[in-house]
N, C-alpha and C. Protein backbone atom coordinates (compact mmCIF):
# COMPACT_ATOMS: atom_id res chain seq x y z
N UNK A 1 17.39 157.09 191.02
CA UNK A 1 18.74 156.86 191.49
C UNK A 1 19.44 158.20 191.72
N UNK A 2 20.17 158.55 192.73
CA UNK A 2 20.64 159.72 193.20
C UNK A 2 21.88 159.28 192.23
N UNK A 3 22.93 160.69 192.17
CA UNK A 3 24.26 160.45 191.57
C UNK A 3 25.32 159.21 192.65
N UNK A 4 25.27 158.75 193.83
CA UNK A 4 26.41 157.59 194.19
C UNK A 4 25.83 156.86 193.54
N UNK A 5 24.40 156.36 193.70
CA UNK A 5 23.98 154.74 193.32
C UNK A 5 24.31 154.74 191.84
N UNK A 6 24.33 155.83 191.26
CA UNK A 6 24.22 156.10 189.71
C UNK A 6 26.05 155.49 189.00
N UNK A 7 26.65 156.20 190.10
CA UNK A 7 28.34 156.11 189.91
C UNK A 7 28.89 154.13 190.53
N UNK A 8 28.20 153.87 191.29
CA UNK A 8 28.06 152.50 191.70
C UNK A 8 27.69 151.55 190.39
N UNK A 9 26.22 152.02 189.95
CA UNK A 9 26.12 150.66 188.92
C UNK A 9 26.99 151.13 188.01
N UNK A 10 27.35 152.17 187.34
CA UNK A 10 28.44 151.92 186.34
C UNK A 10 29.72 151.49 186.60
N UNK A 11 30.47 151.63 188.09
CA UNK A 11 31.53 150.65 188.28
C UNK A 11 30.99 149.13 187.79
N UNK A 12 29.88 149.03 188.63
CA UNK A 12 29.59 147.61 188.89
C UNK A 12 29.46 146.95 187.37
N UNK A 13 28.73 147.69 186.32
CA UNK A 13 28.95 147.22 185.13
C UNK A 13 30.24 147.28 184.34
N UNK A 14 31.06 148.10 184.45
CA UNK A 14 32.08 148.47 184.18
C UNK A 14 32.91 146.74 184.63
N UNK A 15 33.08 146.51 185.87
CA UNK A 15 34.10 145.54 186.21
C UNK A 15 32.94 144.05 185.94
N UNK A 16 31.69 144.12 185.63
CA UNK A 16 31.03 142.52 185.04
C UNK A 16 31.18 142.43 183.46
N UNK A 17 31.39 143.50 182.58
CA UNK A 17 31.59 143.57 181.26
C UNK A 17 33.53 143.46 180.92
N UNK A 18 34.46 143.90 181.80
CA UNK A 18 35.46 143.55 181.76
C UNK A 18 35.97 142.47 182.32
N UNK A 19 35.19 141.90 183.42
CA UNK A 19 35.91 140.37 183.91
C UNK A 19 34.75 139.81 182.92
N UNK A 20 33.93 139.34 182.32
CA UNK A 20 33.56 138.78 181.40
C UNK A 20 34.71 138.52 179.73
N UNK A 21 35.12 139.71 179.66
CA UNK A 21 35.98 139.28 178.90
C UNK A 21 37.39 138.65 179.08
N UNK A 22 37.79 139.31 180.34
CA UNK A 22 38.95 138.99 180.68
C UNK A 22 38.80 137.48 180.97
N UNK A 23 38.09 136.87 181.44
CA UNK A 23 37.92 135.79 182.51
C UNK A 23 37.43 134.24 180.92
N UNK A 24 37.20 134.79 179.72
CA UNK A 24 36.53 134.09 179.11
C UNK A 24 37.06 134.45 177.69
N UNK A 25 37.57 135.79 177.26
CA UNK A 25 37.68 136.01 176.05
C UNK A 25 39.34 136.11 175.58
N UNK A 26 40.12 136.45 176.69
CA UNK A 26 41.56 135.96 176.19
C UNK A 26 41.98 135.05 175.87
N UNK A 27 42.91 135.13 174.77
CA UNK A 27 43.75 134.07 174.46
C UNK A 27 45.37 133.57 174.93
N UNK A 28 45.10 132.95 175.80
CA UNK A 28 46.56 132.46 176.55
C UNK A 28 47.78 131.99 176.27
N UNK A 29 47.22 131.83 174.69
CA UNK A 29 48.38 130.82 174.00
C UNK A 29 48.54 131.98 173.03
N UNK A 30 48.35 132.01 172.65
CA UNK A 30 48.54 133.49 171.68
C UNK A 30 48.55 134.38 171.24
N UNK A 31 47.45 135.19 172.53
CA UNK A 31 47.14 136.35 172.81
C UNK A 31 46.92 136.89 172.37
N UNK A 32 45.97 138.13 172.20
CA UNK A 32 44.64 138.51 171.78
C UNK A 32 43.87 138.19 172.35
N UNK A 33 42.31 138.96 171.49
CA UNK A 33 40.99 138.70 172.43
C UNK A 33 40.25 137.46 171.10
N UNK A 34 39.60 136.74 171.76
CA UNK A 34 38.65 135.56 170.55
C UNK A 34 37.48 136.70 170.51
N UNK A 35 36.79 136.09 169.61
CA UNK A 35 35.66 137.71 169.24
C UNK A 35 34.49 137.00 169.40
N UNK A 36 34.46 135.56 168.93
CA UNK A 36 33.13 134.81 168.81
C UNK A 36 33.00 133.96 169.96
N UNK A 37 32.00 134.68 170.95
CA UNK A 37 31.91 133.70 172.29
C UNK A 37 30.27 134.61 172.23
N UNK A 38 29.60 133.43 173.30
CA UNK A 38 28.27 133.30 172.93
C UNK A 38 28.11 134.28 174.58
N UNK A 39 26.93 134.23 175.07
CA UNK A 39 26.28 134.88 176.22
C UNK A 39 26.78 134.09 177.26
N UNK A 40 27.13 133.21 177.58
CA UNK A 40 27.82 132.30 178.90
C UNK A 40 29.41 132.56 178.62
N UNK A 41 29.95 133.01 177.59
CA UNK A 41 30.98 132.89 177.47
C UNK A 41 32.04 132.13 176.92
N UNK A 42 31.41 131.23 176.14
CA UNK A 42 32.08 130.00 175.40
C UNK A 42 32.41 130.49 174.19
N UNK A 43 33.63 129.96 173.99
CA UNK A 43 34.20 130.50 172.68
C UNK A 43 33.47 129.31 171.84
N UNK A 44 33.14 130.48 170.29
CA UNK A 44 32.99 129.28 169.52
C UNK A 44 32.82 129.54 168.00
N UNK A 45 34.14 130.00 167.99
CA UNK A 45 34.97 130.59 167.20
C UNK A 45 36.42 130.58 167.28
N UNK A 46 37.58 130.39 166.95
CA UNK A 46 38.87 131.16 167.09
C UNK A 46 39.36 131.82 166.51
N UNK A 47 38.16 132.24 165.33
CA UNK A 47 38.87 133.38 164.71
C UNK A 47 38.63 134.18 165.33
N UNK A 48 39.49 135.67 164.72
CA UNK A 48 39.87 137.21 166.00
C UNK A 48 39.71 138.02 164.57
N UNK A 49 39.15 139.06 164.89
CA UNK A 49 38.91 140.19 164.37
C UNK A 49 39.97 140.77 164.60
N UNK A 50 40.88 141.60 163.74
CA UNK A 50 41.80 142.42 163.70
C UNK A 50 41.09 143.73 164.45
N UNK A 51 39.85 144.05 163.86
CA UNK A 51 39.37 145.51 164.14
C UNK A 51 39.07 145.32 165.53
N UNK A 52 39.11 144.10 166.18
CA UNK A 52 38.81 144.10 167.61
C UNK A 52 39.46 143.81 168.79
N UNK A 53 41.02 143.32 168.06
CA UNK A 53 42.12 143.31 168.69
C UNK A 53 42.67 144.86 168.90
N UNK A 54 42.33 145.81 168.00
CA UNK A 54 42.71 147.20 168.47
C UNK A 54 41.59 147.54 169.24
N UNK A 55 40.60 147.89 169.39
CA UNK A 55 39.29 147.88 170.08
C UNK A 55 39.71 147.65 171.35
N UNK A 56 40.02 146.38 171.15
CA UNK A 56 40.05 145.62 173.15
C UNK A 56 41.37 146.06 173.37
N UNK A 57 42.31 146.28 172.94
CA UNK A 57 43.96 146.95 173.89
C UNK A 57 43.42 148.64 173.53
N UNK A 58 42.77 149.35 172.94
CA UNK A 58 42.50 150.83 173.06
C UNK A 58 41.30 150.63 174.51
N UNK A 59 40.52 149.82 174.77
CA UNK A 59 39.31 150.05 175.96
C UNK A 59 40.01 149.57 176.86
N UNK A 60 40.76 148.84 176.63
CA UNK A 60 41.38 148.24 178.41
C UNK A 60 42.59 149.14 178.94
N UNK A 61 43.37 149.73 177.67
CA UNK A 61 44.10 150.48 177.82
C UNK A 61 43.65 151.81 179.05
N UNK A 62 42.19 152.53 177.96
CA UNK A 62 41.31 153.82 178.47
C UNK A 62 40.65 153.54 179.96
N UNK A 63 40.40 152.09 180.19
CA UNK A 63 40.18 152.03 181.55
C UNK A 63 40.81 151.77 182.28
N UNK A 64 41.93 151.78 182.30
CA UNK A 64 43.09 151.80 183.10
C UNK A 64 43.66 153.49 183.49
N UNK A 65 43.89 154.33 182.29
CA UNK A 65 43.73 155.93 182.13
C UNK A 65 42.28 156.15 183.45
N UNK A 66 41.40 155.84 183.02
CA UNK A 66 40.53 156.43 183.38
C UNK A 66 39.62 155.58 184.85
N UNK A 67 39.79 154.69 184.73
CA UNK A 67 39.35 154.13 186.24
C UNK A 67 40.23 153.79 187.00
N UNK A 68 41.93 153.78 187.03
CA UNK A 68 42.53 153.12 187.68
C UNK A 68 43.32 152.28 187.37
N UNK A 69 44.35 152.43 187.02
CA UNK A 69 45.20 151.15 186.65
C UNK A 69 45.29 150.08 187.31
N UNK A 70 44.89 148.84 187.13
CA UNK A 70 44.55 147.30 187.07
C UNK A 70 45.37 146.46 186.35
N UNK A 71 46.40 145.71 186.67
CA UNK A 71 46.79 144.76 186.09
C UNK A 71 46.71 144.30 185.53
N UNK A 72 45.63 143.60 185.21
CA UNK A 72 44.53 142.69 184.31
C UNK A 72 44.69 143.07 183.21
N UNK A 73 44.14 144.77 182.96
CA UNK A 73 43.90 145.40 182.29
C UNK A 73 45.06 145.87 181.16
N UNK A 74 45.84 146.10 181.91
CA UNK A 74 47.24 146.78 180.90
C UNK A 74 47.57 145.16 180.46
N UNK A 75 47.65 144.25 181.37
CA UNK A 75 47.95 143.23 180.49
C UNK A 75 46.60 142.59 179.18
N UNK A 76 45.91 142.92 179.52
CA UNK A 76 45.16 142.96 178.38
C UNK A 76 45.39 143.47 177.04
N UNK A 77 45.57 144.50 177.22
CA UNK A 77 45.81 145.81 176.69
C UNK A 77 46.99 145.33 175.75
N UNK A 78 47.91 144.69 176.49
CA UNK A 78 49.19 144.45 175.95
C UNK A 78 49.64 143.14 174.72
N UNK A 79 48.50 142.13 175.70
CA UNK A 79 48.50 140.78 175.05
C UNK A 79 47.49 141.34 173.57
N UNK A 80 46.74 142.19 173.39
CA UNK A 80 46.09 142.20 171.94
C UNK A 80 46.85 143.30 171.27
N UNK A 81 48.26 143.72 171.63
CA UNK A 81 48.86 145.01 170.74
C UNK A 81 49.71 143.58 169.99
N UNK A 82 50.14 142.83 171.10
CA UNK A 82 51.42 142.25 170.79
C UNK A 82 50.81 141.18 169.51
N UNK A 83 49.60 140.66 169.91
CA UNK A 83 49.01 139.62 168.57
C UNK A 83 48.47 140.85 167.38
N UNK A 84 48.55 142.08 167.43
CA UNK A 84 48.38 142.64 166.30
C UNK A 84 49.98 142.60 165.72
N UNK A 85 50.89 142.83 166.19
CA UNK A 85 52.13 142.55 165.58
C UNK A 85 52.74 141.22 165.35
């Protein structure tokens, strides 16, 4: 792989590992991220890890800093600060 194709699949993983969560792991009603969801994406769990509610608003936060600010993202970012408080 030359360096574009190289800079390509890591977008490309970059935005299938974040719409995976976004698309499957937020919580709409109460916001935060659910922690226990299986490989398709099914929650099946509702408990939330504290240590991973800072986790997921510090990475969605940093990819927003760092790839581009995205909507999605800061609201991500935002909905797991606000269920840590």
């Amino acid at each position: 792989m030359n360096l574009k194709e190289t800079r390509k699949w890591i977008a490309d993983q970059l935005d299938s590992v974040a719409d995976f969560w976004l698309t499957n792991g937020m919580d709409k009603v109460n916001g935060g991220v659910y922690t226990c969801l299986d490989r398709a994406g099914k929650v099946y769990s509702t408990d939330k890890s504290v240590w991973m509610q800072g986790r997921c608003a510090w990475t969605f936060a940093r990819m927003g800093n760092q790839y581009g600010n995205k909507k999605e993202w800061l609201d991500a970012s935002k909905s797991c600060l606000g269920f840590l408080e």
